[in-house]
N, C-alpha and C. Protein backbone atom coordinates (compact mmCIF):
# COMPACT_ATOMS: atom_id res chain seq x y z
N UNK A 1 0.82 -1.19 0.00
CA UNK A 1 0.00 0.00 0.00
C UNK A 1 0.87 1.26 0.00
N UNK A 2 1.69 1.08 0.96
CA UNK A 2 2.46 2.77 0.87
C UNK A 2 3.48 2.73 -0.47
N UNK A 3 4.21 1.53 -0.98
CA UNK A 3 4.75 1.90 -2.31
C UNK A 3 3.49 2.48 -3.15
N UNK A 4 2.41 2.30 -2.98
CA UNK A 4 1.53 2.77 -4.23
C UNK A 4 1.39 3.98 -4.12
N UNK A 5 1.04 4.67 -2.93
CA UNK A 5 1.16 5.73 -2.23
C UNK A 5 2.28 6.88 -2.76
N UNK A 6 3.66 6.24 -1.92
CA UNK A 6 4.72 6.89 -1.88
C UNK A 6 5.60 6.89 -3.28
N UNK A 7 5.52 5.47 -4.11
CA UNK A 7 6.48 5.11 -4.99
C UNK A 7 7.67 4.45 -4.54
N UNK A 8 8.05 4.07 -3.36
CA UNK A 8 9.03 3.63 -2.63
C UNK A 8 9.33 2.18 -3.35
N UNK A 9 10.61 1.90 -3.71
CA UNK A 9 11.00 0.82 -4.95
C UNK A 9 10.87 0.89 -6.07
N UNK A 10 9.92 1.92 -6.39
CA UNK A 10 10.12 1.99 -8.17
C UNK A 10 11.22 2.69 -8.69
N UNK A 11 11.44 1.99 -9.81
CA UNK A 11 13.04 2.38 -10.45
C UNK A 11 12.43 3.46 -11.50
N UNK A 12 13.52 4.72 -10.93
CA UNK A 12 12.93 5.78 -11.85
C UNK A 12 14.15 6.39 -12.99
N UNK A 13 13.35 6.99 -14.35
CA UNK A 13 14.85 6.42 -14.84
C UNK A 13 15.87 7.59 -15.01
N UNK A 14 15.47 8.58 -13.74
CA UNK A 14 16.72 9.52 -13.61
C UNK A 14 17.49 8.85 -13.31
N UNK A 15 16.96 8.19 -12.00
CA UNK A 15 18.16 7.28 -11.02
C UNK A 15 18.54 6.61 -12.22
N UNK A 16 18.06 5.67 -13.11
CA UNK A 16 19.12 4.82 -14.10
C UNK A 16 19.98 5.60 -14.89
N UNK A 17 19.81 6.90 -15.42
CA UNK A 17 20.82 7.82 -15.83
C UNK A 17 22.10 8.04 -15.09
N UNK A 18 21.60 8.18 -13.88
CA UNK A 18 22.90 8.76 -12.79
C UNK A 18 23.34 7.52 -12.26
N UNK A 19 22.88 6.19 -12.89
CA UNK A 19 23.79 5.21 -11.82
C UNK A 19 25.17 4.88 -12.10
N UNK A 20 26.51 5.01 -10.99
CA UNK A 20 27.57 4.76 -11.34
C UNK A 20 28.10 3.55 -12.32
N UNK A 21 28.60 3.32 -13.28
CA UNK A 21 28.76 2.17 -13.89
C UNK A 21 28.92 0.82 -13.04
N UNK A 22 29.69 0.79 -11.82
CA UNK A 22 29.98 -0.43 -11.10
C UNK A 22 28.70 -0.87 -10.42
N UNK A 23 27.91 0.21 -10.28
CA UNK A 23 26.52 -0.12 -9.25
C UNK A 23 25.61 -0.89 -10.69
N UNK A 24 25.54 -0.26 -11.63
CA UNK A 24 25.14 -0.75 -12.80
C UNK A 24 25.45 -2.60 -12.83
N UNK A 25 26.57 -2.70 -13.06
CA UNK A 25 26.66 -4.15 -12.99
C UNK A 25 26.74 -4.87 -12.34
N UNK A 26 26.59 -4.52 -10.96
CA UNK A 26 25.66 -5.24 -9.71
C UNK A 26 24.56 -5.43 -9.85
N UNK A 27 23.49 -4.21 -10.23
CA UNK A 27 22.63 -4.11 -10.81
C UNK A 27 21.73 -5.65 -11.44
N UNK A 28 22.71 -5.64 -12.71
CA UNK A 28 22.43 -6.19 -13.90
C UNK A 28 22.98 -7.48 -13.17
N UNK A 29 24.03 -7.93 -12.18
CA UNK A 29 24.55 -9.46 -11.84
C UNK A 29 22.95 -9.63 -11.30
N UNK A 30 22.24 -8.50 -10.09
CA UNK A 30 21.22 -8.80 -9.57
C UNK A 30 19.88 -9.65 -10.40
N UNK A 31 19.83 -9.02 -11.35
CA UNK A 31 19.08 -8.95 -12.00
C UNK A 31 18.70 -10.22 -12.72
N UNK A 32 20.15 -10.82 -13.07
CA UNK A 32 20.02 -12.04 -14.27
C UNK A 32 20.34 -13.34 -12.92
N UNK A 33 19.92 -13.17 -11.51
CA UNK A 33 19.76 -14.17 -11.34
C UNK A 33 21.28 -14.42 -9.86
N UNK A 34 22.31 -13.28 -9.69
CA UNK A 34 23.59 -13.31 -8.61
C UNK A 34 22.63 -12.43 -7.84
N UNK A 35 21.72 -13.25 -6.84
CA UNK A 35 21.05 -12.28 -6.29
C UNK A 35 21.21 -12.60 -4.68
N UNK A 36 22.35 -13.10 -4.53
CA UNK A 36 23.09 -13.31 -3.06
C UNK A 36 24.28 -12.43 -3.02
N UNK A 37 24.72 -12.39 -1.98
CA UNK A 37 26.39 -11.99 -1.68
C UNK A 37 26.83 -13.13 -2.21
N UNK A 38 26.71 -14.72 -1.92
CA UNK A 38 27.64 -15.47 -2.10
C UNK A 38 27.90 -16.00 -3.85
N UNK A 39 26.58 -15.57 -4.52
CA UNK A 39 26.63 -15.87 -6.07
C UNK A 39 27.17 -14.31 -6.50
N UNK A 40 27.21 -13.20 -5.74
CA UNK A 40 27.89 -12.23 -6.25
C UNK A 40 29.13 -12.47 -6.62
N UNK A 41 29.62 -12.66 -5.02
CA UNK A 41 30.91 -12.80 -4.59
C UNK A 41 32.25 -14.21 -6.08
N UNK A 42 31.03 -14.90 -6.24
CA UNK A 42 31.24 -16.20 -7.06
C UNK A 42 31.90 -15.42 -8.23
N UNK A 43 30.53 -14.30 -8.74
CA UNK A 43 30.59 -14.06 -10.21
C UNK A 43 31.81 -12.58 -10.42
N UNK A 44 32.59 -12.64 -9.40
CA UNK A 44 33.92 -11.63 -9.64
C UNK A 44 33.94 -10.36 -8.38
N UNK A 45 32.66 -10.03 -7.47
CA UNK A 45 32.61 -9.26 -7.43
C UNK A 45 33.47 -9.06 -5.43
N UNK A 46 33.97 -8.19 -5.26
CA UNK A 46 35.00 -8.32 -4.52
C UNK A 46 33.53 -7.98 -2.94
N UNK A 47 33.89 -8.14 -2.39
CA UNK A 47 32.66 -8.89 -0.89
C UNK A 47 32.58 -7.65 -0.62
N UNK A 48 33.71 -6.31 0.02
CA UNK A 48 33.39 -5.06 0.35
C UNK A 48 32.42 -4.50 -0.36
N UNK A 49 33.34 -4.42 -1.73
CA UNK A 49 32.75 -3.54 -2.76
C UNK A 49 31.09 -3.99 -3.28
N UNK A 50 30.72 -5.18 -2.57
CA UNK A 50 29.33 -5.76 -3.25
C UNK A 50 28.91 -5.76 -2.03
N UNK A 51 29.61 -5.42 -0.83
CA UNK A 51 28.15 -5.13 0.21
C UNK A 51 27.98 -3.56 0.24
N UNK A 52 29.24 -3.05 -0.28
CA UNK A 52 28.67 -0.82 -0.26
C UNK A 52 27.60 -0.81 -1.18
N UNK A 53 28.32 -1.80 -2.32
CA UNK A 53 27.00 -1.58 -3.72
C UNK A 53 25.35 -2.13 -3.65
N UNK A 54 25.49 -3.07 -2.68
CA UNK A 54 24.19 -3.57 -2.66
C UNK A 54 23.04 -2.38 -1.49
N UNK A 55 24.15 -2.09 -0.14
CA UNK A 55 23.71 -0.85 0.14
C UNK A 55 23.19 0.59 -0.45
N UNK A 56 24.12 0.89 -1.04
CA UNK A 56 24.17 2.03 -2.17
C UNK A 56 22.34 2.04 -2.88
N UNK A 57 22.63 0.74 -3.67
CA UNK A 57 21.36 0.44 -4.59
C UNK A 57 20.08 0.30 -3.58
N UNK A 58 20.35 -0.40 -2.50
CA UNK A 58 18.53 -0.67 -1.59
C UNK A 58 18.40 0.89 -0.77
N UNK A 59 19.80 1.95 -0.48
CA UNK A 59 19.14 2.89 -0.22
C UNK A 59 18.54 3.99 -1.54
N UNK A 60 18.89 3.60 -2.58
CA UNK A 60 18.48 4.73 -3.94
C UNK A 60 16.71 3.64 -4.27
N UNK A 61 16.46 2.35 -3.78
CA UNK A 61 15.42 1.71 -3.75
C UNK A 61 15.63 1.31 -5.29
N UNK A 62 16.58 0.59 -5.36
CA UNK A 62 16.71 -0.05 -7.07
C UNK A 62 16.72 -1.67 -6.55
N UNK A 63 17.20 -2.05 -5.34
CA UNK A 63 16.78 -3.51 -4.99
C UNK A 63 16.21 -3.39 -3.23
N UNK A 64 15.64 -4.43 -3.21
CA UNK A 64 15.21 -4.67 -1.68
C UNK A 64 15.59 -6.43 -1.30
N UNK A 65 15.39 -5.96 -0.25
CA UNK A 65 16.04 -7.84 0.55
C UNK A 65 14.61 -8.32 0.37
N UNK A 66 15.44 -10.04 -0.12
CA UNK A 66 14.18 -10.43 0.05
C UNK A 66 14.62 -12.01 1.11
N UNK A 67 13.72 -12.87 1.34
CA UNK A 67 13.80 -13.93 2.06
C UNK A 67 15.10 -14.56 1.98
N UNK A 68 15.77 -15.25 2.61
CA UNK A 68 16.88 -16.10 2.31
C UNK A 68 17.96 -15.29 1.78
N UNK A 69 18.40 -14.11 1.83
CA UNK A 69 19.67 -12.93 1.75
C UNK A 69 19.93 -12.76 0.67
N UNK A 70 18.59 -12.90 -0.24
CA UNK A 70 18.23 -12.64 -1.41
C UNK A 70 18.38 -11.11 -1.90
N UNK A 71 18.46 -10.45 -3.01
CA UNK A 71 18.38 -8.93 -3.24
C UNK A 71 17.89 -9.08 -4.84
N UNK A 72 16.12 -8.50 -4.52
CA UNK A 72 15.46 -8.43 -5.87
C UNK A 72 15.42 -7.08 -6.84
N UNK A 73 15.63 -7.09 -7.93
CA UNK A 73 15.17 -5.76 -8.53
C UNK A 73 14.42 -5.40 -8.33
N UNK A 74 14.36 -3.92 -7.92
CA UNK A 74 13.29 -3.39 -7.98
C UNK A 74 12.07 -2.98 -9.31
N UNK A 75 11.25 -3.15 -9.66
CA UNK A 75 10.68 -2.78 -10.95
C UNK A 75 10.47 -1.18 -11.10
């Protein structure tokens, strides 16, 4: 109810204009399916730098946690 409200999680596509390239392909690992730290971590991405980025992205509301330390796109 309050995303419908507020918009809270929808990907808007200023934010996709302004996203840094590296958050971008977190992004996009998220997206096609590296939607853990540990399938991040698998697919190259260094553990710091993919827990600032996964932060980064759920506070701009481009992913949210989901069950099992999951991180879904946001639509």
């Amino acid at each position: 109810m309050l995303d419908a409200v507020f918009g809270a999680g929808v990907r808007q596509p200023e934010q996709m204009q302004l996203l840094d390239p590296a958050l971008g392909g977190l992004l996009d690992a998220i997206a096609n399916g590296n939607d853990t730290l540990d399938t991040l971590v698998a697919g190259g991405f260094a553990v710091d730098e993919a827990l600032a980025g996964l932060a980064d992205l759920e506070l701009a509301g481009l992913v949210s946690r989901g069950p099992g330390g999951r991180y879904l796109a946001c639509a």
